[in-house]
C-alpha atoms as a PDB file:
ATOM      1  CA  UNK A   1      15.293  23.239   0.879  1.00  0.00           C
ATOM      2  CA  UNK A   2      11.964  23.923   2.057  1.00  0.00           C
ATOM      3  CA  UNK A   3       9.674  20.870   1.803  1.00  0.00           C
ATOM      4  CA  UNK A   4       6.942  21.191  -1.027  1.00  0.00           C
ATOM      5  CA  UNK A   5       5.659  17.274  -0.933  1.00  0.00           C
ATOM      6  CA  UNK A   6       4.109  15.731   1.988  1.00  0.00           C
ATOM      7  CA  UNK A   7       4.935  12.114   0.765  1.00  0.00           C
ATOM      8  CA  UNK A   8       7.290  10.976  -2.348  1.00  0.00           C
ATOM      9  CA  UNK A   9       6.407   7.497  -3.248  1.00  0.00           C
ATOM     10  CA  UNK A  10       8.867   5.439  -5.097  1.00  0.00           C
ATOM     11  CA  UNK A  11       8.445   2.423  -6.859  1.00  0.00           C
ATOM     12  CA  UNK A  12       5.020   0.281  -7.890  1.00  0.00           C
ATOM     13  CA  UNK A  13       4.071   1.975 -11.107  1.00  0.00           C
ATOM     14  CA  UNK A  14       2.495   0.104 -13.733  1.00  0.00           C
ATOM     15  CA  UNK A  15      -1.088  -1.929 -15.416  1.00  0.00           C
ATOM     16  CA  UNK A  16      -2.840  -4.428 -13.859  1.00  0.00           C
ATOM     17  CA  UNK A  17      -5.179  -6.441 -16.837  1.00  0.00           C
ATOM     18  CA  UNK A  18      -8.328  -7.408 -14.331  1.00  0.00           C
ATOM     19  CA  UNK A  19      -9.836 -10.659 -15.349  1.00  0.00           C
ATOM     20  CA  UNK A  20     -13.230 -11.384 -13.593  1.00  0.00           C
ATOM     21  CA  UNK A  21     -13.347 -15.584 -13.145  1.00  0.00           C
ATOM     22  CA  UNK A  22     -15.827 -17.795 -11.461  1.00  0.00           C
ATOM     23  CA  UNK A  23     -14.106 -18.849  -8.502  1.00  0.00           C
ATOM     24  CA  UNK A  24     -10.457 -19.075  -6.812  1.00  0.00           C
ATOM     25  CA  UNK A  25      -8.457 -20.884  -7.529  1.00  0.00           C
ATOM     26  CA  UNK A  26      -9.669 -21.099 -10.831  1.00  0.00           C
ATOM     27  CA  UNK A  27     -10.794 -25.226 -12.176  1.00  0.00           C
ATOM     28  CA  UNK A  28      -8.828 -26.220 -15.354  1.00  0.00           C
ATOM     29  CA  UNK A  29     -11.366 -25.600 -18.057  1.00  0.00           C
ATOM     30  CA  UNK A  30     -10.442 -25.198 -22.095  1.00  0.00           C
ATOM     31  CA  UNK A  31     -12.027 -22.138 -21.585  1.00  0.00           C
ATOM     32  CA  UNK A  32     -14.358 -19.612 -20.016  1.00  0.00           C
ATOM     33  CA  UNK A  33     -16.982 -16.834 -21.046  1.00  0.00           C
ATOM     34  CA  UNK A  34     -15.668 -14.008 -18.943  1.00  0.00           C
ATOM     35  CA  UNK A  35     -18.021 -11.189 -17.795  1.00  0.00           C
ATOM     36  CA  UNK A  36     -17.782  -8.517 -17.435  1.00  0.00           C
ATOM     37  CA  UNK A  37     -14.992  -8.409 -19.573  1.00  0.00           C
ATOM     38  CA  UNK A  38     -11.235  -8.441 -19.202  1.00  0.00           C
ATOM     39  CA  UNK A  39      -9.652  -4.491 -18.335  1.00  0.00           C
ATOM     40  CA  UNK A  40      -6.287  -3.478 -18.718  1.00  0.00           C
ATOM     41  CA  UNK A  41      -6.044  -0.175 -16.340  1.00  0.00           C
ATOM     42  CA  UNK A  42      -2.696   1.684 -14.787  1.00  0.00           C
ATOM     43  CA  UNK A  43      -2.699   1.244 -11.077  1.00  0.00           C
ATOM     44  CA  UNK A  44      -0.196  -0.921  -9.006  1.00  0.00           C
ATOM     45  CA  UNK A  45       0.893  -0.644  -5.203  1.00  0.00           C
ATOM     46  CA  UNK A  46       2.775   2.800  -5.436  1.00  0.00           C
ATOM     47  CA  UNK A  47       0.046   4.153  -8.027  1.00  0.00           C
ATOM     48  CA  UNK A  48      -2.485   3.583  -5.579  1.00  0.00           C
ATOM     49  CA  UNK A  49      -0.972   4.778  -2.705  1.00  0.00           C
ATOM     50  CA  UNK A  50      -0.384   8.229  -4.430  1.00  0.00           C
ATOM     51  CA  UNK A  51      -3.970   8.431  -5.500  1.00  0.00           C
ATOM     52  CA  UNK A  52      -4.836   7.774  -2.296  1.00  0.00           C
ATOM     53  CA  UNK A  53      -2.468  10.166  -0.417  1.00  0.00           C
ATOM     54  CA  UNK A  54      -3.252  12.592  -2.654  1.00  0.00           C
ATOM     55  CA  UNK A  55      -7.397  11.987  -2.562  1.00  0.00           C
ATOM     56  CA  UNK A  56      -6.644  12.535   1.044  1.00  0.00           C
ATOM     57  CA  UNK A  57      -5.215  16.556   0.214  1.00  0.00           C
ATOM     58  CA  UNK A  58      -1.392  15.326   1.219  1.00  0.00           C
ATOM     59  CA  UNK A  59       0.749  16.765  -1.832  1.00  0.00           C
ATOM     60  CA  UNK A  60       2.343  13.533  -3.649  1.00  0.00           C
ATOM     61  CA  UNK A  61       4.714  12.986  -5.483  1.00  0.00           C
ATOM     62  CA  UNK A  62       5.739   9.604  -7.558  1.00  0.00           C
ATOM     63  CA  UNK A  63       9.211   8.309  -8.885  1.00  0.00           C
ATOM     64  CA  UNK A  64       9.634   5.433 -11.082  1.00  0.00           C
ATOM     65  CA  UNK A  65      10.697   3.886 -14.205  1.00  0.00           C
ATOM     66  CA  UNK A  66       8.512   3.509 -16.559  1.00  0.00           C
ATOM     67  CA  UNK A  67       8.666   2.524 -20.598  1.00  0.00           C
ATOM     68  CA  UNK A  68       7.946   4.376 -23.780  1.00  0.00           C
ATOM     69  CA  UNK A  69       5.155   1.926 -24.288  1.00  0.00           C
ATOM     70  CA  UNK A  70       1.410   1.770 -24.203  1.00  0.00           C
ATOM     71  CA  UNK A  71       1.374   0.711 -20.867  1.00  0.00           C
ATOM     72  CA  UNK A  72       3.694   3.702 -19.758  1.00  0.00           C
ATOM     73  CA  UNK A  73       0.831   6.357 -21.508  1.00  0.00           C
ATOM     74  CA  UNK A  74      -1.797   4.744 -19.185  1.00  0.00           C
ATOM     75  CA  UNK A  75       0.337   5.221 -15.978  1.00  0.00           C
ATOM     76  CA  UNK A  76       1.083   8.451 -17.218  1.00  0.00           C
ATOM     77  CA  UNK A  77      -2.634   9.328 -17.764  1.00  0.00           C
ATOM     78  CA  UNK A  78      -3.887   8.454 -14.305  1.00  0.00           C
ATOM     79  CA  UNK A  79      -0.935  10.497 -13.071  1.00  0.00           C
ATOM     80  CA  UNK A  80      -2.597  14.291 -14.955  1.00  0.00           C
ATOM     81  CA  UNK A  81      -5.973  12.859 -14.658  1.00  0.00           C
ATOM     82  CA  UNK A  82      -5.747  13.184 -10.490  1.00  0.00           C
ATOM     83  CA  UNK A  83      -3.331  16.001 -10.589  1.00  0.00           C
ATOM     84  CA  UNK A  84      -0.352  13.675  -9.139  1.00  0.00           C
ATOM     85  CA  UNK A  85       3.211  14.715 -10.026  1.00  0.00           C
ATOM     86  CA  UNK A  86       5.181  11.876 -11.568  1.00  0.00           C
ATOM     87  CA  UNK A  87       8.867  11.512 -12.355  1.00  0.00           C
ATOM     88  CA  UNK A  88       8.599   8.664 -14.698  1.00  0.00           C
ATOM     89  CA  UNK A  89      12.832   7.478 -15.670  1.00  0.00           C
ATOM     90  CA  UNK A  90      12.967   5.964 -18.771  1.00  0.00           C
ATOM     91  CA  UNK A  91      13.017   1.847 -18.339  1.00  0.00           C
ATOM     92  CA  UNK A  92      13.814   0.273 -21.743  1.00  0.00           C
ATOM     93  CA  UNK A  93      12.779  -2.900 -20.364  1.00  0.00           C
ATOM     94  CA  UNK A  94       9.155  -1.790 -20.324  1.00  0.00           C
ATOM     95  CA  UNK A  95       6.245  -0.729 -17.868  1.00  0.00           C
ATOM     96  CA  UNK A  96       5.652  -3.182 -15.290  1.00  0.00           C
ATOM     97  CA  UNK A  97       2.141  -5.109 -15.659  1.00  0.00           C
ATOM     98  CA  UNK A  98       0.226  -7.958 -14.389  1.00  0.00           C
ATOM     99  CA  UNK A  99      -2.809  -9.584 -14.481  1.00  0.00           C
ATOM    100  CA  UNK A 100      -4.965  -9.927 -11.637  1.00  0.00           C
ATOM    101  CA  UNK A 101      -7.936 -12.520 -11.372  1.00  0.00           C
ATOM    102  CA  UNK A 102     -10.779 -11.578  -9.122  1.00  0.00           C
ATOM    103  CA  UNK A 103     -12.789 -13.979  -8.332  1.00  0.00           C
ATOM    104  CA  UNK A 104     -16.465 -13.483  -7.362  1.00  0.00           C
ATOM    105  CA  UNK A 105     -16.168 -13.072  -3.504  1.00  0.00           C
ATOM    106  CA  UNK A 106     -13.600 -10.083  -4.326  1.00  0.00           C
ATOM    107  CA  UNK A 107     -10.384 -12.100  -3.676  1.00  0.00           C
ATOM    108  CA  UNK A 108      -7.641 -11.798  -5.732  1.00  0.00           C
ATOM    109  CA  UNK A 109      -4.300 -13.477  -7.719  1.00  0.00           C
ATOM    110  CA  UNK A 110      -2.583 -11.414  -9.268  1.00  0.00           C
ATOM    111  CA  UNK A 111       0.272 -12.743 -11.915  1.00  0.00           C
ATOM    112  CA  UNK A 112       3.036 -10.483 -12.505  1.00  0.00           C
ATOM    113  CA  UNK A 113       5.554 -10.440 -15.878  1.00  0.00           C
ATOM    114  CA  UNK A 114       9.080 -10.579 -14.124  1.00  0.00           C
ATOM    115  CA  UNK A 115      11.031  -9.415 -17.260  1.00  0.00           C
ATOM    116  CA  UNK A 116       9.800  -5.627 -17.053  1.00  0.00           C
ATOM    117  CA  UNK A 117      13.218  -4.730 -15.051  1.00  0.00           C
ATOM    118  CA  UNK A 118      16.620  -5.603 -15.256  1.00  0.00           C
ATOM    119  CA  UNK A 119      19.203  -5.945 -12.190  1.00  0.00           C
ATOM    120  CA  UNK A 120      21.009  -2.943 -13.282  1.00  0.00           C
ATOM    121  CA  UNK A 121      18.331  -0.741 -12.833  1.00  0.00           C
ATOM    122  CA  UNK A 122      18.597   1.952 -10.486  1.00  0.00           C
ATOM    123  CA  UNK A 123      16.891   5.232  -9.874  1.00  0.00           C
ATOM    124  CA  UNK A 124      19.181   8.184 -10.604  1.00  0.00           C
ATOM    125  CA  UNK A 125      20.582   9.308  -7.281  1.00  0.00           C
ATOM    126  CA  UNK A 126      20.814  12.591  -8.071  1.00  0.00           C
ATOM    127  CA  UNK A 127      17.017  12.884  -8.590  1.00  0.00           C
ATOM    128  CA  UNK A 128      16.489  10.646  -5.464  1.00  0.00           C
ATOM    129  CA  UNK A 129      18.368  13.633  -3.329  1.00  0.00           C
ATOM    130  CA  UNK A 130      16.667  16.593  -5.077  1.00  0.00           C
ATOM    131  CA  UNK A 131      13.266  14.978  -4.241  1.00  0.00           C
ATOM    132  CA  UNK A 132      13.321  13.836  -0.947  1.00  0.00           C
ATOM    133  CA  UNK A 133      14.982  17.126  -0.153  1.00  0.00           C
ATOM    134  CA  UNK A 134      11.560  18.498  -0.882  1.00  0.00           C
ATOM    135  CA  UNK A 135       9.660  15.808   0.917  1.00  0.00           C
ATOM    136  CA  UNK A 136       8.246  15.379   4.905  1.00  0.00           C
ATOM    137  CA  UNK A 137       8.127  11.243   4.264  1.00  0.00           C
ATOM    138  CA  UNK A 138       8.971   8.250   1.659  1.00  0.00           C
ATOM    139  CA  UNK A 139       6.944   5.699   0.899  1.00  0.00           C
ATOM    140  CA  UNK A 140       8.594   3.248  -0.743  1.00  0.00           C
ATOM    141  CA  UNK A 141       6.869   0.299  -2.313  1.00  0.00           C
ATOM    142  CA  UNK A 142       9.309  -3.104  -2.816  1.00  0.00           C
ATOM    143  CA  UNK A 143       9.460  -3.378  -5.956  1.00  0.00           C
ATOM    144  CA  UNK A 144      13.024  -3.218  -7.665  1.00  0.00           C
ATOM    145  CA  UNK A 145      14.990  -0.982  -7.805  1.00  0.00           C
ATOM    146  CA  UNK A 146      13.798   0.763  -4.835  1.00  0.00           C
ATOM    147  CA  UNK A 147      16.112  -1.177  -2.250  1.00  0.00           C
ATOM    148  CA  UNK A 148      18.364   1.151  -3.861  1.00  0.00           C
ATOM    149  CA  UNK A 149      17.134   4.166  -2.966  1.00  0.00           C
ATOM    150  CA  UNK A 150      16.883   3.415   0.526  1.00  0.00           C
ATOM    151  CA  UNK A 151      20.270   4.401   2.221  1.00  0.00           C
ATOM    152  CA  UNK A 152      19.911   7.892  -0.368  1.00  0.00           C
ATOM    153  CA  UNK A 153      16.250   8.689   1.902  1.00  0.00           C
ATOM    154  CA  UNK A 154      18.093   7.790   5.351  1.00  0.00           C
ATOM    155  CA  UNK A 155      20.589  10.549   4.491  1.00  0.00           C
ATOM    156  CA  UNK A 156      17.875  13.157   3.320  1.00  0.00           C
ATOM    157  CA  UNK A 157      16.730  12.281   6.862  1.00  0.00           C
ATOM    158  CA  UNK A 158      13.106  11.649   5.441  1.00  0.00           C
ATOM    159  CA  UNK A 159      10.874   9.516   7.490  1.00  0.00           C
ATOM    160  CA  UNK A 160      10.160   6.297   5.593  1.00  0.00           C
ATOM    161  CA  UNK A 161       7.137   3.630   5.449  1.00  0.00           C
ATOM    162  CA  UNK A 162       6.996   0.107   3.525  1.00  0.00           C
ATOM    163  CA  UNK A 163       4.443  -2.591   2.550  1.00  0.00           C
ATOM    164  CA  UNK A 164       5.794  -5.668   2.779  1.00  0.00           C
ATOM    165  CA  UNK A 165       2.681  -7.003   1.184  1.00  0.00           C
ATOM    166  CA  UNK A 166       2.398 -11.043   1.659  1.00  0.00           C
ATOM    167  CA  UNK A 167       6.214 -11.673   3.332  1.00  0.00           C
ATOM    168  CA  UNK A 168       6.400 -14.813   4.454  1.00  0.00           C
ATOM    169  CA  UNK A 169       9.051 -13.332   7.451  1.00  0.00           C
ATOM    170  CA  UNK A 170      12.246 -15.368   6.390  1.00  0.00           C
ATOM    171  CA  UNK A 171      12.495 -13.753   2.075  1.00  0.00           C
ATOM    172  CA  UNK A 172      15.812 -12.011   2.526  1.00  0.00           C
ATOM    173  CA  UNK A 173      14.224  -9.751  -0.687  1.00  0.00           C
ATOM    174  CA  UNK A 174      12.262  -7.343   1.722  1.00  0.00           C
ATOM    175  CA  UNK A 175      14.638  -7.416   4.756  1.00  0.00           C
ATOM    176  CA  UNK A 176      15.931  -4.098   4.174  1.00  0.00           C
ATOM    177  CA  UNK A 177      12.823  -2.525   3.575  1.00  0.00           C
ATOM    178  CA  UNK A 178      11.559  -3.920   6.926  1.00  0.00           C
ATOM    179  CA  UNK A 179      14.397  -3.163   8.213  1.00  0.00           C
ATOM    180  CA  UNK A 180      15.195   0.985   7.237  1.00  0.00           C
ATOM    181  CA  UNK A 181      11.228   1.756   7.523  1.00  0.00           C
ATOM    182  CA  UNK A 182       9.852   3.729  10.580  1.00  0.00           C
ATOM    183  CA  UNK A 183       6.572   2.117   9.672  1.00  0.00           C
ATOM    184  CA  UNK A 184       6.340  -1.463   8.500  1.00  0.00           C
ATOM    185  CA  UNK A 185       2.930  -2.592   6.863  1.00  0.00           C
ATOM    186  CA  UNK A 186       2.871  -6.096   6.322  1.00  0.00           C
ATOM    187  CA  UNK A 187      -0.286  -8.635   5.476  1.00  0.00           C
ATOM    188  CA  UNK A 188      -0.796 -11.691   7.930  1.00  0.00           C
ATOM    189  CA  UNK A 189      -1.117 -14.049   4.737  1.00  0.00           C
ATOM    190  CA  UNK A 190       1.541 -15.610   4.412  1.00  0.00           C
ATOM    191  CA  UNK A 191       2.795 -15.235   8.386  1.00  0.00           C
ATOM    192  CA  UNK A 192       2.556 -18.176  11.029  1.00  0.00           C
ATOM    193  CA  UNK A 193       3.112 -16.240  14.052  1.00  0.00           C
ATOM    194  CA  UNK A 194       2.294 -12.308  12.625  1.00  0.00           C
ATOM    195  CA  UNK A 195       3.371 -10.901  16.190  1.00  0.00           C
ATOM    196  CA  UNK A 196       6.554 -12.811  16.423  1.00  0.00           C
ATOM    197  CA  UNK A 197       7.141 -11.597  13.039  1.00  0.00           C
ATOM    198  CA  UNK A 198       5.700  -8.048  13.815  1.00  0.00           C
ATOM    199  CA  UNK A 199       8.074  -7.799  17.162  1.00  0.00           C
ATOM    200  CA  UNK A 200      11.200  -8.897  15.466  1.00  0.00           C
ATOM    201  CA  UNK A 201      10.764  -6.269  12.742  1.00  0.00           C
ATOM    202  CA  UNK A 202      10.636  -3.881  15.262  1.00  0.00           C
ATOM    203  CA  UNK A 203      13.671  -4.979  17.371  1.00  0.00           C
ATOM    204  CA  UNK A 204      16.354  -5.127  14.391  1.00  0.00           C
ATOM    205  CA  UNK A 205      15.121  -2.475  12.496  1.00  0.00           C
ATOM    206  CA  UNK A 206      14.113   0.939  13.022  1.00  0.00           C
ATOM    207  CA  UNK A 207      10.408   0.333  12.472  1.00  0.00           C
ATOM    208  CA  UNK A 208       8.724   2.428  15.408  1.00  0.00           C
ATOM    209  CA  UNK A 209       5.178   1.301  14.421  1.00  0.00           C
ATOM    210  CA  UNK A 210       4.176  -2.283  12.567  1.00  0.00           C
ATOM    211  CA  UNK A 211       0.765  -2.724  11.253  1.00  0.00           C
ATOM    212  CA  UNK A 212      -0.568  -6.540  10.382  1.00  0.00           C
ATOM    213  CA  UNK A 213      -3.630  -6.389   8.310  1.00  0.00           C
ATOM    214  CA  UNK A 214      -5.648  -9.102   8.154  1.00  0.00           C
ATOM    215  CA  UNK A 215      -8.093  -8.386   5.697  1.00  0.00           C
ATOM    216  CA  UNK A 216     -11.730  -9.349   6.817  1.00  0.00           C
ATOM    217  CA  UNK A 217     -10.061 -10.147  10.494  1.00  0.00           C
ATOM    218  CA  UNK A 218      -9.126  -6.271  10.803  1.00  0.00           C
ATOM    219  CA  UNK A 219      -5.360  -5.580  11.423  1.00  0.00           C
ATOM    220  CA  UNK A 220      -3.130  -5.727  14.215  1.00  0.00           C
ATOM    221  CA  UNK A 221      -1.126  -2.809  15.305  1.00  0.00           C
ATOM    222  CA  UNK A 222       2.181  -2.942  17.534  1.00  0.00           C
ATOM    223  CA  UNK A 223       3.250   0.627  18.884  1.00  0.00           C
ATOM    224  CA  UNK A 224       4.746   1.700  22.283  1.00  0.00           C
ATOM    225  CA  UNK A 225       5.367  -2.491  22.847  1.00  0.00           C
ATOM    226  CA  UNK A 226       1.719  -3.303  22.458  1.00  0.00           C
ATOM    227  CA  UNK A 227       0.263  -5.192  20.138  1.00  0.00           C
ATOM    228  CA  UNK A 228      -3.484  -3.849  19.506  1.00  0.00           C
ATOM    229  CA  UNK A 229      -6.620  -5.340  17.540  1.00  0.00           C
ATOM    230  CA  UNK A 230      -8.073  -3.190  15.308  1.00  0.00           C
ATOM    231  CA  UNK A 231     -11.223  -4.409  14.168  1.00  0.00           C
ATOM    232  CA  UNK A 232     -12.694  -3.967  10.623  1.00  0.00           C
ATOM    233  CA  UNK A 233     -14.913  -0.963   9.363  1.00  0.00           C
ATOM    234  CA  UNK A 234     -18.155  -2.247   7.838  1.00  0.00           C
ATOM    235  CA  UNK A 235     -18.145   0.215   4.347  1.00  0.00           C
ATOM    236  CA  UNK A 236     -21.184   2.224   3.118  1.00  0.00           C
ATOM    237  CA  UNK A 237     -21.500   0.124   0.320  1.00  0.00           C
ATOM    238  CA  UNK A 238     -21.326  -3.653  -0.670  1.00  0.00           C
ATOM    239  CA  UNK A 239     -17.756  -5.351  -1.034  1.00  0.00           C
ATOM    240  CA  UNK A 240     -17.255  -6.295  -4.036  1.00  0.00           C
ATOM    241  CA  UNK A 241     -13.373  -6.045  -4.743  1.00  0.00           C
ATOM    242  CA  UNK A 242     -10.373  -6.714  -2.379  1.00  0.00           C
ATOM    243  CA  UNK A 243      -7.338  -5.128  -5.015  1.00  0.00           C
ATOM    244  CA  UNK A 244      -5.756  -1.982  -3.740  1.00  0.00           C
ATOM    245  CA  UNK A 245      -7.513  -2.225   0.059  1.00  0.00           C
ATOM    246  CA  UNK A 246      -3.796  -2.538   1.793  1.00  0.00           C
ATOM    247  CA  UNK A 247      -2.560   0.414  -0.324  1.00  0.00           C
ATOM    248  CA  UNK A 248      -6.032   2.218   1.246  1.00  0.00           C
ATOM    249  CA  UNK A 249      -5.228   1.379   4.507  1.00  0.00           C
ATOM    250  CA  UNK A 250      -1.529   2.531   4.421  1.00  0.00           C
ATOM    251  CA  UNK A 251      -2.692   5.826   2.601  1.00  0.00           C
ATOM    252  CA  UNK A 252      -5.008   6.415   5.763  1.00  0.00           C
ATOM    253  CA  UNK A 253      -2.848   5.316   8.189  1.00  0.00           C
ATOM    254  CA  UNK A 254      -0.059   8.063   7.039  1.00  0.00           C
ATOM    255  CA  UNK A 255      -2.644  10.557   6.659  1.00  0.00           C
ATOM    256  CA  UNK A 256      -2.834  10.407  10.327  1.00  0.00           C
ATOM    257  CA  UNK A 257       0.601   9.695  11.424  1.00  0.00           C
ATOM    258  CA  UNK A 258       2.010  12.652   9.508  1.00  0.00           C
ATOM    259  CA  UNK A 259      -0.424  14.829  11.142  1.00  0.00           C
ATOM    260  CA  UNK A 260       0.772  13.809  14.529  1.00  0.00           C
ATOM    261  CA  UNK A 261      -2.073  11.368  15.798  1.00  0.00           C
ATOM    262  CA  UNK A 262      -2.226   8.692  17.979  1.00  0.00           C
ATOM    263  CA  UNK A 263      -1.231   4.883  16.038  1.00  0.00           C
ATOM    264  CA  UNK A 264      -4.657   4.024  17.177  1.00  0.00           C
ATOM    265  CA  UNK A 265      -6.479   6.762  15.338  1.00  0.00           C
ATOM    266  CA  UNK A 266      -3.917   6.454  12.374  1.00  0.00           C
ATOM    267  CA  UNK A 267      -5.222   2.579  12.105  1.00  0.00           C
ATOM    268  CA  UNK A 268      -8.651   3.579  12.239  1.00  0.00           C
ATOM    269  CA  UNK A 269      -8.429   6.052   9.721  1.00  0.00           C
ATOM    270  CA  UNK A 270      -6.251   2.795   7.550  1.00  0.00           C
ATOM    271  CA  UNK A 271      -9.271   0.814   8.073  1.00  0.00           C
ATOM    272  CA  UNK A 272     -11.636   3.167   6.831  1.00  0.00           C
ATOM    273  CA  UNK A 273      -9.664   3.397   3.647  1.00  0.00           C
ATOM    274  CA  UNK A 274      -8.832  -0.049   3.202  1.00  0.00           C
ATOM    275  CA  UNK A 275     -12.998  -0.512   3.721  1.00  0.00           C
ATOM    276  CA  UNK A 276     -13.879   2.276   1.107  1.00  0.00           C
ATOM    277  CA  UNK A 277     -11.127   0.791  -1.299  1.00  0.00           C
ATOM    278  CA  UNK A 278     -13.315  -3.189  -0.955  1.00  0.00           C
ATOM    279  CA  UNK A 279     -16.275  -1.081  -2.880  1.00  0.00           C
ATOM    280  CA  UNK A 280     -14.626   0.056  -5.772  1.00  0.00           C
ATOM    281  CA  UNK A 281     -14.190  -2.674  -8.544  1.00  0.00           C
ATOM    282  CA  UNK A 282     -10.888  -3.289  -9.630  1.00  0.00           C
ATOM    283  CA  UNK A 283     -11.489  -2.014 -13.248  1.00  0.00           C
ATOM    284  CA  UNK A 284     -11.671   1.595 -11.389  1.00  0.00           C
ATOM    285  CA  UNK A 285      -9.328   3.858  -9.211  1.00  0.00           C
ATOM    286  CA  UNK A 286     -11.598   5.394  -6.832  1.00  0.00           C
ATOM    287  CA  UNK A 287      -9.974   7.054  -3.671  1.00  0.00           C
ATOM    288  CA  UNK A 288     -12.123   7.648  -0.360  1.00  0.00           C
ATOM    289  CA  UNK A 289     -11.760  11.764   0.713  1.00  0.00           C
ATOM    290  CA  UNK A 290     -10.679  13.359   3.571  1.00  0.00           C
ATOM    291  CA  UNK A 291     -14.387  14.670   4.152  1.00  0.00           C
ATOM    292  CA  UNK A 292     -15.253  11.346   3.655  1.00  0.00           C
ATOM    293  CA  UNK A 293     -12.958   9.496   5.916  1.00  0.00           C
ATOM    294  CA  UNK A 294     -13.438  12.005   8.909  1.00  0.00           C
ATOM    295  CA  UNK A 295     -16.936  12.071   8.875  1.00  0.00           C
ATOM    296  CA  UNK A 296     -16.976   8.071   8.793  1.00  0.00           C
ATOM    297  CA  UNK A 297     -14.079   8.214  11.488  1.00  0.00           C
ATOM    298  CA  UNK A 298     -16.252  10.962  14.027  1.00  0.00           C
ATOM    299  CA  UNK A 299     -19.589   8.328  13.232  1.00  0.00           C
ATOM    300  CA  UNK A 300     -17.638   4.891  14.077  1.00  0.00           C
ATOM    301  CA  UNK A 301     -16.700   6.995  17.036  1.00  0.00           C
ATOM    302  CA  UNK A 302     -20.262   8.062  18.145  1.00  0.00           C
ATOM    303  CA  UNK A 303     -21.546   4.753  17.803  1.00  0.00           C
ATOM    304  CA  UNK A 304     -21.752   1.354  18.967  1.00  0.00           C
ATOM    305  CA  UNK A 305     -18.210   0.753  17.317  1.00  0.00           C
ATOM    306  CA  UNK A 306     -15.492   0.413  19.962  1.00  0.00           C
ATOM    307  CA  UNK A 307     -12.290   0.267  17.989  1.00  0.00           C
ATOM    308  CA  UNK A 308      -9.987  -0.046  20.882  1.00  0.00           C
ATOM    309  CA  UNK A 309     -10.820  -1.198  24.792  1.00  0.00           C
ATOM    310  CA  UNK A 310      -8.335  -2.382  27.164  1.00  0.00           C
ATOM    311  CA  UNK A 311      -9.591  -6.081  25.946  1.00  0.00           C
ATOM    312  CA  UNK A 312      -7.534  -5.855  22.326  1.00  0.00           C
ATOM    313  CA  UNK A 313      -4.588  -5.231  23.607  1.00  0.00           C
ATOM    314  CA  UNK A 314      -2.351  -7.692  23.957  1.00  0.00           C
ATOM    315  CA  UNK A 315       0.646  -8.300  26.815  1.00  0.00           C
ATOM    316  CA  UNK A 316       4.146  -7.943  26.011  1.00  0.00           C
ATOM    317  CA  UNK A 317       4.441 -11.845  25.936  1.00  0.00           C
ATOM    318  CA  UNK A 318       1.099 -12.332  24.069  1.00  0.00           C
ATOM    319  CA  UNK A 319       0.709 -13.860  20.596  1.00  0.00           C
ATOM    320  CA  UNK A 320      -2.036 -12.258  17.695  1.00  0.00           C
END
């Protein structure tokens, strides 16, 4: 079958209720005046990543399941409103939602309700063939039952990518995503030693490229046996919002690598993303361009900004 989608993403539909607080963690208080209000909006990890694959003019396509519920007509909404194809499979257990809390300096907690899936769930194989059949690469976000799916991409003989989000490096849950992925995002949150961690992903599994992000640090990036710094991209416009920046920077980052270009370039073009995503508030879905993300990538390349020297890279035996 001839390919028709640059990148199916499966998994990580669903409504995020975004409540603005005072600080993180949050001080027990009977109550709080909450400004500028409390939003319920669709848009979780795989949501995001479509809009921002598809902002970036790579033809998307998202499978999920989703309920007959409110929450479902919201996901489905954002899907027409940006033009993104969705296969939505019916999920009597609901939509998935959660509720984030943002606290002033942009961080996040988000606080997600664990009964919207059952352990029988599966995506249809069937449709999991006929699509990635039609697709150049997979994305597929961790949520369940996308662990599933996984062995059904390998013999479409799709590429595949993965965000492991905050993996600690020892929850059996995302080995096999970390493990069947040809590119392995991961945050350095929750990691102790992100290179050990980045270097053994890469030596059992098939992952060809790992990228640690590190949020205000930048990200680390191991490809060809080197473990590179990327440093951060200061954004046009103030920070004010960290949700959905790791989802920008993995949208980026494949924009590049599916064109063919160098892991270095793809990372810059993942931190321009993930910078452009820290400006838009969580209560909105904004997506940077590709106009917009070239231009900034040929500026941070004509100025001062030196996103790689031989300095950031570190040896074999080095640690991030």
């Amino acid at each position: 079958m001839t390919t028709h989608i640059d990148v199916l993403v499966l998994g990580g539909a669903g409504v995020d209720t975004i409540v603005h607080v005072p600080e993180l963690p949050l001080p027990f208080s009977d109550s709080y005046m909450i400004r500028p209000g409390i939003t319920a909006r669709a848009g979780q990890s795989g949501d995001f990543v479509a809009l921002g694959l598809t902002a970036l003019g790579l033809r998307t396509h998202h499978l999920d399941m989703i309920g007959d519920d409110h929450e479902g007509e919201l996901v489905r909404a954002l899907h027409r409103d940006h033009g993104i194809p969705l296969t939505a499979i019916p999920q009597p257990a609901g939509t998935k939602r959660a509720v984030n809390l943002v606290g002033s300096d942009g961080r996040r907690l988000s606080l997600y309700d664990d009964t919207r899936s059952r352990e029988s769930d599966r995506l249809p194989e069937a449709k999991v063939r006929e699509l990635a059949a039609a697709s150049r690469h997979a994305h597929v976000v961790i949520t369940h039952p996308c662990a599933q799916a996984l062995p059904l991409l390998r013999e479409a003989g799709v590429t595949l990518s993965t965000d492991l989000h905050n993996w600690d490096g020892v929850n059996p849950y995302h080995e096999p995503f970390a493990l069947e992925a040809d590119v392995v995002f991961v945050s350095t949150t929750a990691l102790t030693d992100p290179e050990c961690t980045m270097r053994d992903i890469a030596s059992r599994g098939r992952a060809r490229i790992v990228v640690a992000t590190a949020g205000a640090e930048g990200a680390y990036l191991l490809a060809d046996g080197e473990v590179t710094h990327v440093p951060t991209i200061t954004p046009s416009a103030p920070v004010v919002d960290s949700n959905g920046a790791g989802d920008a920077f993995a949208s980026g980052f494949l924009l590049g690598w599916l064109n063919g270009e160098d892991p270095r370039r793809c990372a810059l073009y993942g931190a321009i993303a993930g910078a452009h995503a820290c400006t838009v508030p969580s209560t909105r879905t904004d997506a940077v361009t590709r106009a917009e993300l070239l231009a900034c990538a040929a500026e941070a390349e004509l100025t001062s900004v030196r996103p790689w020297t031989a300095e950031d890279v570190r040896p074999a035996d080095g640690h991030v």
